[in-house]
N, C-alpha and C. Protein backbone atom coordinates (compact mmCIF):
# COMPACT_ATOMS: atom_id res chain seq x y z
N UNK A 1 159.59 -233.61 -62.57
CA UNK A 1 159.72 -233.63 -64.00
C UNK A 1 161.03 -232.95 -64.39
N UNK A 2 161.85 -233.72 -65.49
CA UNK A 2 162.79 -232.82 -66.25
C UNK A 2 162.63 -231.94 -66.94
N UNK A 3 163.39 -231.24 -67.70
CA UNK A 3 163.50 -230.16 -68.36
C UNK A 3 162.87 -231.39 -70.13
N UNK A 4 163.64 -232.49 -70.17
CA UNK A 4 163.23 -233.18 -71.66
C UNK A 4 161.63 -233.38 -71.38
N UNK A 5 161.17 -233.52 -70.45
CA UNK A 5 160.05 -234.06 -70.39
C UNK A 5 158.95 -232.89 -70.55
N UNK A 6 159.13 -231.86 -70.35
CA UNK A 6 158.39 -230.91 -70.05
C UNK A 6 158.72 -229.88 -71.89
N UNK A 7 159.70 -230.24 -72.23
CA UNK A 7 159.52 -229.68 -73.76
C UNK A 7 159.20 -230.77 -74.65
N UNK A 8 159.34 -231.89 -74.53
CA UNK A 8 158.24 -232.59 -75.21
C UNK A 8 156.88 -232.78 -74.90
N UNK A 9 156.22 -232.65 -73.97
CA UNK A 9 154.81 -232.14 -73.75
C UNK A 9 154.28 -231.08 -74.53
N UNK A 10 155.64 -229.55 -74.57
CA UNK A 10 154.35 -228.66 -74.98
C UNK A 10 154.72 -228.75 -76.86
N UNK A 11 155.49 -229.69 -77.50
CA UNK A 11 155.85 -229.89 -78.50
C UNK A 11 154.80 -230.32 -78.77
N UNK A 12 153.81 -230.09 -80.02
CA UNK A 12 152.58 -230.62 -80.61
C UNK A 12 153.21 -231.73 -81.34
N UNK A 13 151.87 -233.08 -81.24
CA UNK A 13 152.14 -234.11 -82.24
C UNK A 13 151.90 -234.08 -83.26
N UNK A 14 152.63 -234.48 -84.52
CA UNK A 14 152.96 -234.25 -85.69
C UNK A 14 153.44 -233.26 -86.37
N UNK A 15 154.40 -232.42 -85.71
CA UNK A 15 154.77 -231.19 -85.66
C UNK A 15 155.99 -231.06 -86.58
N UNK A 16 155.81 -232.34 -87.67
CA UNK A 16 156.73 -231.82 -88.71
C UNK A 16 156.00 -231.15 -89.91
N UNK A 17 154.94 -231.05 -89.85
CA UNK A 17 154.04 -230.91 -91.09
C UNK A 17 153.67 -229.65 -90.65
N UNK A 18 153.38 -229.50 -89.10
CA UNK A 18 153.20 -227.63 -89.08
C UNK A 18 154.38 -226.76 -89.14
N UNK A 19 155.45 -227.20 -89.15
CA UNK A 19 156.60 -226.53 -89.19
C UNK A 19 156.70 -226.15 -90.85
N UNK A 20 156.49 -227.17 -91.79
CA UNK A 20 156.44 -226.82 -93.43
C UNK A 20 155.28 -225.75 -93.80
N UNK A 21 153.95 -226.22 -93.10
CA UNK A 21 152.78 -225.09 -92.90
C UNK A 21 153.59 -223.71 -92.77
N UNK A 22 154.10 -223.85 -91.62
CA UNK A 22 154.60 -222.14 -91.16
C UNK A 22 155.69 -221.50 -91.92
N UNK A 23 156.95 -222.13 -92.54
CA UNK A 23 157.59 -222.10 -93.66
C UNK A 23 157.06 -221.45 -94.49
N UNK A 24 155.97 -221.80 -95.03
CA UNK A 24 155.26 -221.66 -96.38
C UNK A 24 154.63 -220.53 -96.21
N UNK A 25 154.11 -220.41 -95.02
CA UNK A 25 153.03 -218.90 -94.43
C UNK A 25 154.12 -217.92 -94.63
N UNK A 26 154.96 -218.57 -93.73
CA UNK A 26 156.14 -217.14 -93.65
C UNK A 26 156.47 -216.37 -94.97
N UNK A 27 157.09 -217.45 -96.33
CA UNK A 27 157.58 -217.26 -97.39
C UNK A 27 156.08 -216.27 -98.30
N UNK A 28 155.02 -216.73 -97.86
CA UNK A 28 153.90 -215.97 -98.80
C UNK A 28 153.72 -214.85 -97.98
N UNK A 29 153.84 -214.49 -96.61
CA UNK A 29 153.98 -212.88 -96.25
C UNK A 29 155.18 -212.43 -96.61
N UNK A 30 156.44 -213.11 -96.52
CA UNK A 30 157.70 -212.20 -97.16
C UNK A 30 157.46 -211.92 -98.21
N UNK A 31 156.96 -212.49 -99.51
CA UNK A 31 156.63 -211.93 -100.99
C UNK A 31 155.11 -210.93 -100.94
N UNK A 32 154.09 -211.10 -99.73
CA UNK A 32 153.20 -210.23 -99.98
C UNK A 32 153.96 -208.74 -99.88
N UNK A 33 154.57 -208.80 -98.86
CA UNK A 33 154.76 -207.56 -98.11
C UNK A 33 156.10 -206.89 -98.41
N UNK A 34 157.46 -207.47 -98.64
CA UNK A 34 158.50 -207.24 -99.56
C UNK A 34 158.50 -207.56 -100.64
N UNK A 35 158.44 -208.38 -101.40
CA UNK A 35 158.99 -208.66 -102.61
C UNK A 35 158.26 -208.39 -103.97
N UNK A 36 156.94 -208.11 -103.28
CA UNK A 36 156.51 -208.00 -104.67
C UNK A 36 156.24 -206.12 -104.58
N UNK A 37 156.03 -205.22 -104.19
CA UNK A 37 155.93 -204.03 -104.41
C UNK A 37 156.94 -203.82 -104.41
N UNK A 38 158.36 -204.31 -103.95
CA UNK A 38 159.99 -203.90 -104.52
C UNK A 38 159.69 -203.87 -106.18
N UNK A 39 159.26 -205.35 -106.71
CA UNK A 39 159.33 -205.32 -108.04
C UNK A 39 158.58 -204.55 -108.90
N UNK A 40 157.27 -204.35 -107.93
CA UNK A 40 156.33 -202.85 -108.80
C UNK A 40 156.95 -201.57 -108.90
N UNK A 41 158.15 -201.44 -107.76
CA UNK A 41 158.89 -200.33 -107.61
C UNK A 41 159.68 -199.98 -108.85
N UNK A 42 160.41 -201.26 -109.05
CA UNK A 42 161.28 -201.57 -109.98
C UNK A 42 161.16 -201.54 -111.89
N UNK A 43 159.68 -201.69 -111.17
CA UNK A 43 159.13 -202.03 -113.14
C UNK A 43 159.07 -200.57 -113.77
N UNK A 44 158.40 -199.65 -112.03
CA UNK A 44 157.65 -198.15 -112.73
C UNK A 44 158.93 -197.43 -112.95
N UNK A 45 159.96 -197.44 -112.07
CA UNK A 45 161.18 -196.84 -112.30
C UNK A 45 161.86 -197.09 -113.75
N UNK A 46 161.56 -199.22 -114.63
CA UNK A 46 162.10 -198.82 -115.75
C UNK A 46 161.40 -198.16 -116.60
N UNK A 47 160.16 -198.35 -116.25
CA UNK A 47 159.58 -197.03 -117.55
C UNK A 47 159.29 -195.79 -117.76
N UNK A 48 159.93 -195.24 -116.22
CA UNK A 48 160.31 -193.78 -115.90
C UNK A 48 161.37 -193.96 -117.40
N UNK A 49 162.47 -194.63 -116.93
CA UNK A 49 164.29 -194.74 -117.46
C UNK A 49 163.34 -194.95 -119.01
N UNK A 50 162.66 -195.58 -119.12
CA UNK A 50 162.74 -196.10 -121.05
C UNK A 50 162.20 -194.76 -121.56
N UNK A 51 160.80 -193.97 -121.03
CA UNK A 51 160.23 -192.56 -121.17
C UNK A 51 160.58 -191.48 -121.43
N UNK A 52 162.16 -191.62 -120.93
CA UNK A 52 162.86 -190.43 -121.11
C UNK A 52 162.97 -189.28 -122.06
N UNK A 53 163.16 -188.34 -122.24
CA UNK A 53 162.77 -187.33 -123.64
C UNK A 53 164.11 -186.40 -123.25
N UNK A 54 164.21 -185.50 -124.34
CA UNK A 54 165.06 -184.36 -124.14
C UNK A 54 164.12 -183.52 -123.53
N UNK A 55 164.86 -182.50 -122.54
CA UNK A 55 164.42 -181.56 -122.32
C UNK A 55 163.74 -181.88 -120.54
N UNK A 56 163.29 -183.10 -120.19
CA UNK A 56 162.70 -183.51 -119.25
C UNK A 56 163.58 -183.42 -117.48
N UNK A 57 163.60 -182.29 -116.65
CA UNK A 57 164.79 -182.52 -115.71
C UNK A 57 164.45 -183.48 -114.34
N UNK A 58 165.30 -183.97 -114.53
CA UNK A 58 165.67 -185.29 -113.81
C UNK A 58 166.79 -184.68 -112.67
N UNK A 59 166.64 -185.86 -111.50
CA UNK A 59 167.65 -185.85 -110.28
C UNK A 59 168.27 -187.54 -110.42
N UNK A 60 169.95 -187.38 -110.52
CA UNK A 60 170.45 -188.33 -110.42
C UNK A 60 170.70 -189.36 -109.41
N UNK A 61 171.07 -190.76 -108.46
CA UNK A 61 171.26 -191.21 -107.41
C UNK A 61 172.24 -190.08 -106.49
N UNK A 62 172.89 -189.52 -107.29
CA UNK A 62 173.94 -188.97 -106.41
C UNK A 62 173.46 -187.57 -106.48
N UNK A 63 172.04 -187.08 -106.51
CA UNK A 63 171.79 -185.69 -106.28
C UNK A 63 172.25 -184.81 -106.99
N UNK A 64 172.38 -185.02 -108.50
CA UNK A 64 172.88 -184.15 -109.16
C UNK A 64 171.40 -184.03 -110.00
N UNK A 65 171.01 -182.57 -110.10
CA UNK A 65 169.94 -181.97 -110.98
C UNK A 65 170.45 -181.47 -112.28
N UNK A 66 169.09 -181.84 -113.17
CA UNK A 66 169.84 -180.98 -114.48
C UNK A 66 168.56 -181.59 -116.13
N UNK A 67 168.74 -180.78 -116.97
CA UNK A 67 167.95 -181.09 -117.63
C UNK A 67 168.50 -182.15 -118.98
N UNK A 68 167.78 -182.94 -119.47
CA UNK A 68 168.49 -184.01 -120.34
C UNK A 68 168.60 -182.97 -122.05
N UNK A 69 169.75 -183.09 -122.14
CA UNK A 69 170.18 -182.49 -123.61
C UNK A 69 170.50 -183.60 -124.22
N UNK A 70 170.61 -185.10 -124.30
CA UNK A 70 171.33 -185.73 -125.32
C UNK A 70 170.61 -187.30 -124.55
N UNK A 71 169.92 -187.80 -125.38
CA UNK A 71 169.66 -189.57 -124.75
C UNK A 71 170.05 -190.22 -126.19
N UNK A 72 171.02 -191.51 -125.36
CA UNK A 72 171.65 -192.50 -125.90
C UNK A 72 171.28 -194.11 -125.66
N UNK A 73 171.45 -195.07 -126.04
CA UNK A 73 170.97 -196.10 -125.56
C UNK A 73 171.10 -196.87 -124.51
N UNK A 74 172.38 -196.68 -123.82
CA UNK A 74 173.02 -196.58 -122.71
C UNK A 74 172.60 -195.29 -121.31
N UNK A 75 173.48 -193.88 -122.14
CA UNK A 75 173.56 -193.19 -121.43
C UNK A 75 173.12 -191.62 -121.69
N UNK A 76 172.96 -190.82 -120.43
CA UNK A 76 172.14 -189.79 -121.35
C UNK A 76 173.30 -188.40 -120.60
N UNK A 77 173.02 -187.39 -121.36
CA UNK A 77 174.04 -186.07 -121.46
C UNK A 77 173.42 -185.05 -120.59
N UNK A 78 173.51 -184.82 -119.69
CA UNK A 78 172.80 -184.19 -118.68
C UNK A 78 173.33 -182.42 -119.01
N UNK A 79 172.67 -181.32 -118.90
CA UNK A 79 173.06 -180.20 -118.67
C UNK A 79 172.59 -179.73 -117.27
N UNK A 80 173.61 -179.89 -116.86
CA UNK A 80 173.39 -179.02 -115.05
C UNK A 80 173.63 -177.27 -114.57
N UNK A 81 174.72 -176.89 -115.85
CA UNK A 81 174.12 -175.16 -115.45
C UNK A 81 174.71 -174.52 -116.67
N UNK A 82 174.16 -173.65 -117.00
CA UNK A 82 175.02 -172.92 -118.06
C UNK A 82 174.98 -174.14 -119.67
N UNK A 83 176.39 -174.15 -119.40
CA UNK A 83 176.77 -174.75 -120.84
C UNK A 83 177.60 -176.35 -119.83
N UNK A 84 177.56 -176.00 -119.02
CA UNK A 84 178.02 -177.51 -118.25
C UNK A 84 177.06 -178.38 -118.48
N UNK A 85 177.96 -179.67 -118.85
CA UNK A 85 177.09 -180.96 -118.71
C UNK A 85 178.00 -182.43 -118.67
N UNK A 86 177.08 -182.95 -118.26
CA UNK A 86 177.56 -184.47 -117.78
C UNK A 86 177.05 -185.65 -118.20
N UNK A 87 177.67 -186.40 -118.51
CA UNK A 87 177.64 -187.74 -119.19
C UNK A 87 177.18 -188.71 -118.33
N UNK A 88 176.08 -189.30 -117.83
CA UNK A 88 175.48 -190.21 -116.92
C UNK A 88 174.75 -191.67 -117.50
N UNK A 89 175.02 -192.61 -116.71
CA UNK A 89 174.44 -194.15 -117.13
C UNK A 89 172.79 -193.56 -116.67
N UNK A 90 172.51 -194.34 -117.24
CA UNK A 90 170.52 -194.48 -117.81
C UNK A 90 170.17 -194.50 -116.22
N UNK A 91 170.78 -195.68 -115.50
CA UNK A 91 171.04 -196.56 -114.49
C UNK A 91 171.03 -195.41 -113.30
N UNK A 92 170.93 -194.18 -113.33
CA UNK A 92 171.66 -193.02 -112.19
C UNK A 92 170.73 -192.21 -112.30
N UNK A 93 169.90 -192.56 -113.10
CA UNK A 93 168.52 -191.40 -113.18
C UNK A 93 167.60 -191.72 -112.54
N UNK A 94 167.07 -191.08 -111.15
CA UNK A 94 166.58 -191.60 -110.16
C UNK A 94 164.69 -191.16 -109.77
N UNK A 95 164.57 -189.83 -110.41
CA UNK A 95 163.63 -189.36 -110.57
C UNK A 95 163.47 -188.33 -111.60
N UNK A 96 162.20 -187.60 -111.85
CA UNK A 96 161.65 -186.72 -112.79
C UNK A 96 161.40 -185.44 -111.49
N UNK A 97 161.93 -183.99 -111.90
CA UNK A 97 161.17 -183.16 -110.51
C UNK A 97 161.28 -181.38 -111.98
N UNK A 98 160.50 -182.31 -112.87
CA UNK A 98 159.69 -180.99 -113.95
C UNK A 98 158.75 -180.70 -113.06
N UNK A 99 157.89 -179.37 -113.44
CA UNK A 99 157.15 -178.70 -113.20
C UNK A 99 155.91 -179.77 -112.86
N UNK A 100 155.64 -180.37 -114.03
CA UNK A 100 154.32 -181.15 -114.08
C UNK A 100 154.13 -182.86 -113.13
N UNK A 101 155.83 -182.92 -112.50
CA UNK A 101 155.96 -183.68 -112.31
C UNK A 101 155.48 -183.70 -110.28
N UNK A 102 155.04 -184.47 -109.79
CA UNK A 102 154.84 -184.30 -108.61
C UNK A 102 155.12 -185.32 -107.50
């Protein structure tokens, strides 16, 4: 026997229709298992960002701590020590780490 002969044997017949089957399996575990708790990730994070209040301290993407003195519709005014503060996109506010927050 050849090598053609012996991979068309263990090739199942009608094996264009299980190949779309397995396609389709594949694509509904990639959205069980990635894609859709990314987007639950995504939703709770915007209504962390829409929730926002004065006074509430937040950690930015880039690890900057500090408490919110000023929210804008865009962007919010961060105070990080003293009388220092910083001007940050909505977009950079990454978590809540108040007291009550856990």
């Amino acid at each position: 026997m050849n090598m053609i002969t012996l991979l068309q044997a263990a090739a199942p017949a009608g094996g264009g229709a299980s190949i779309w089957i397995m396609f389709l399996l594949l694509f509904v575990i990639m959205w069980l298992f990635m894609i859709r708790p990314q987007r639950k990730q995504q939703k709770e994070l915007e209504a962390f960002r829409a929730g926002l209040k004065k006074g509430d301290k937040v950690v930015t993407n880039g690890g900057i701590y500090g408490s919110i003195a000023e929210i804008e519709e865009r962007t919010v005014l961060l105070k990080v020590d003293g009388e220092v503060k910083l001007r940050v996109d909505k977009s950079c506010i990454q978590k809540d780490y108040s007291a009550n927050a856990q």
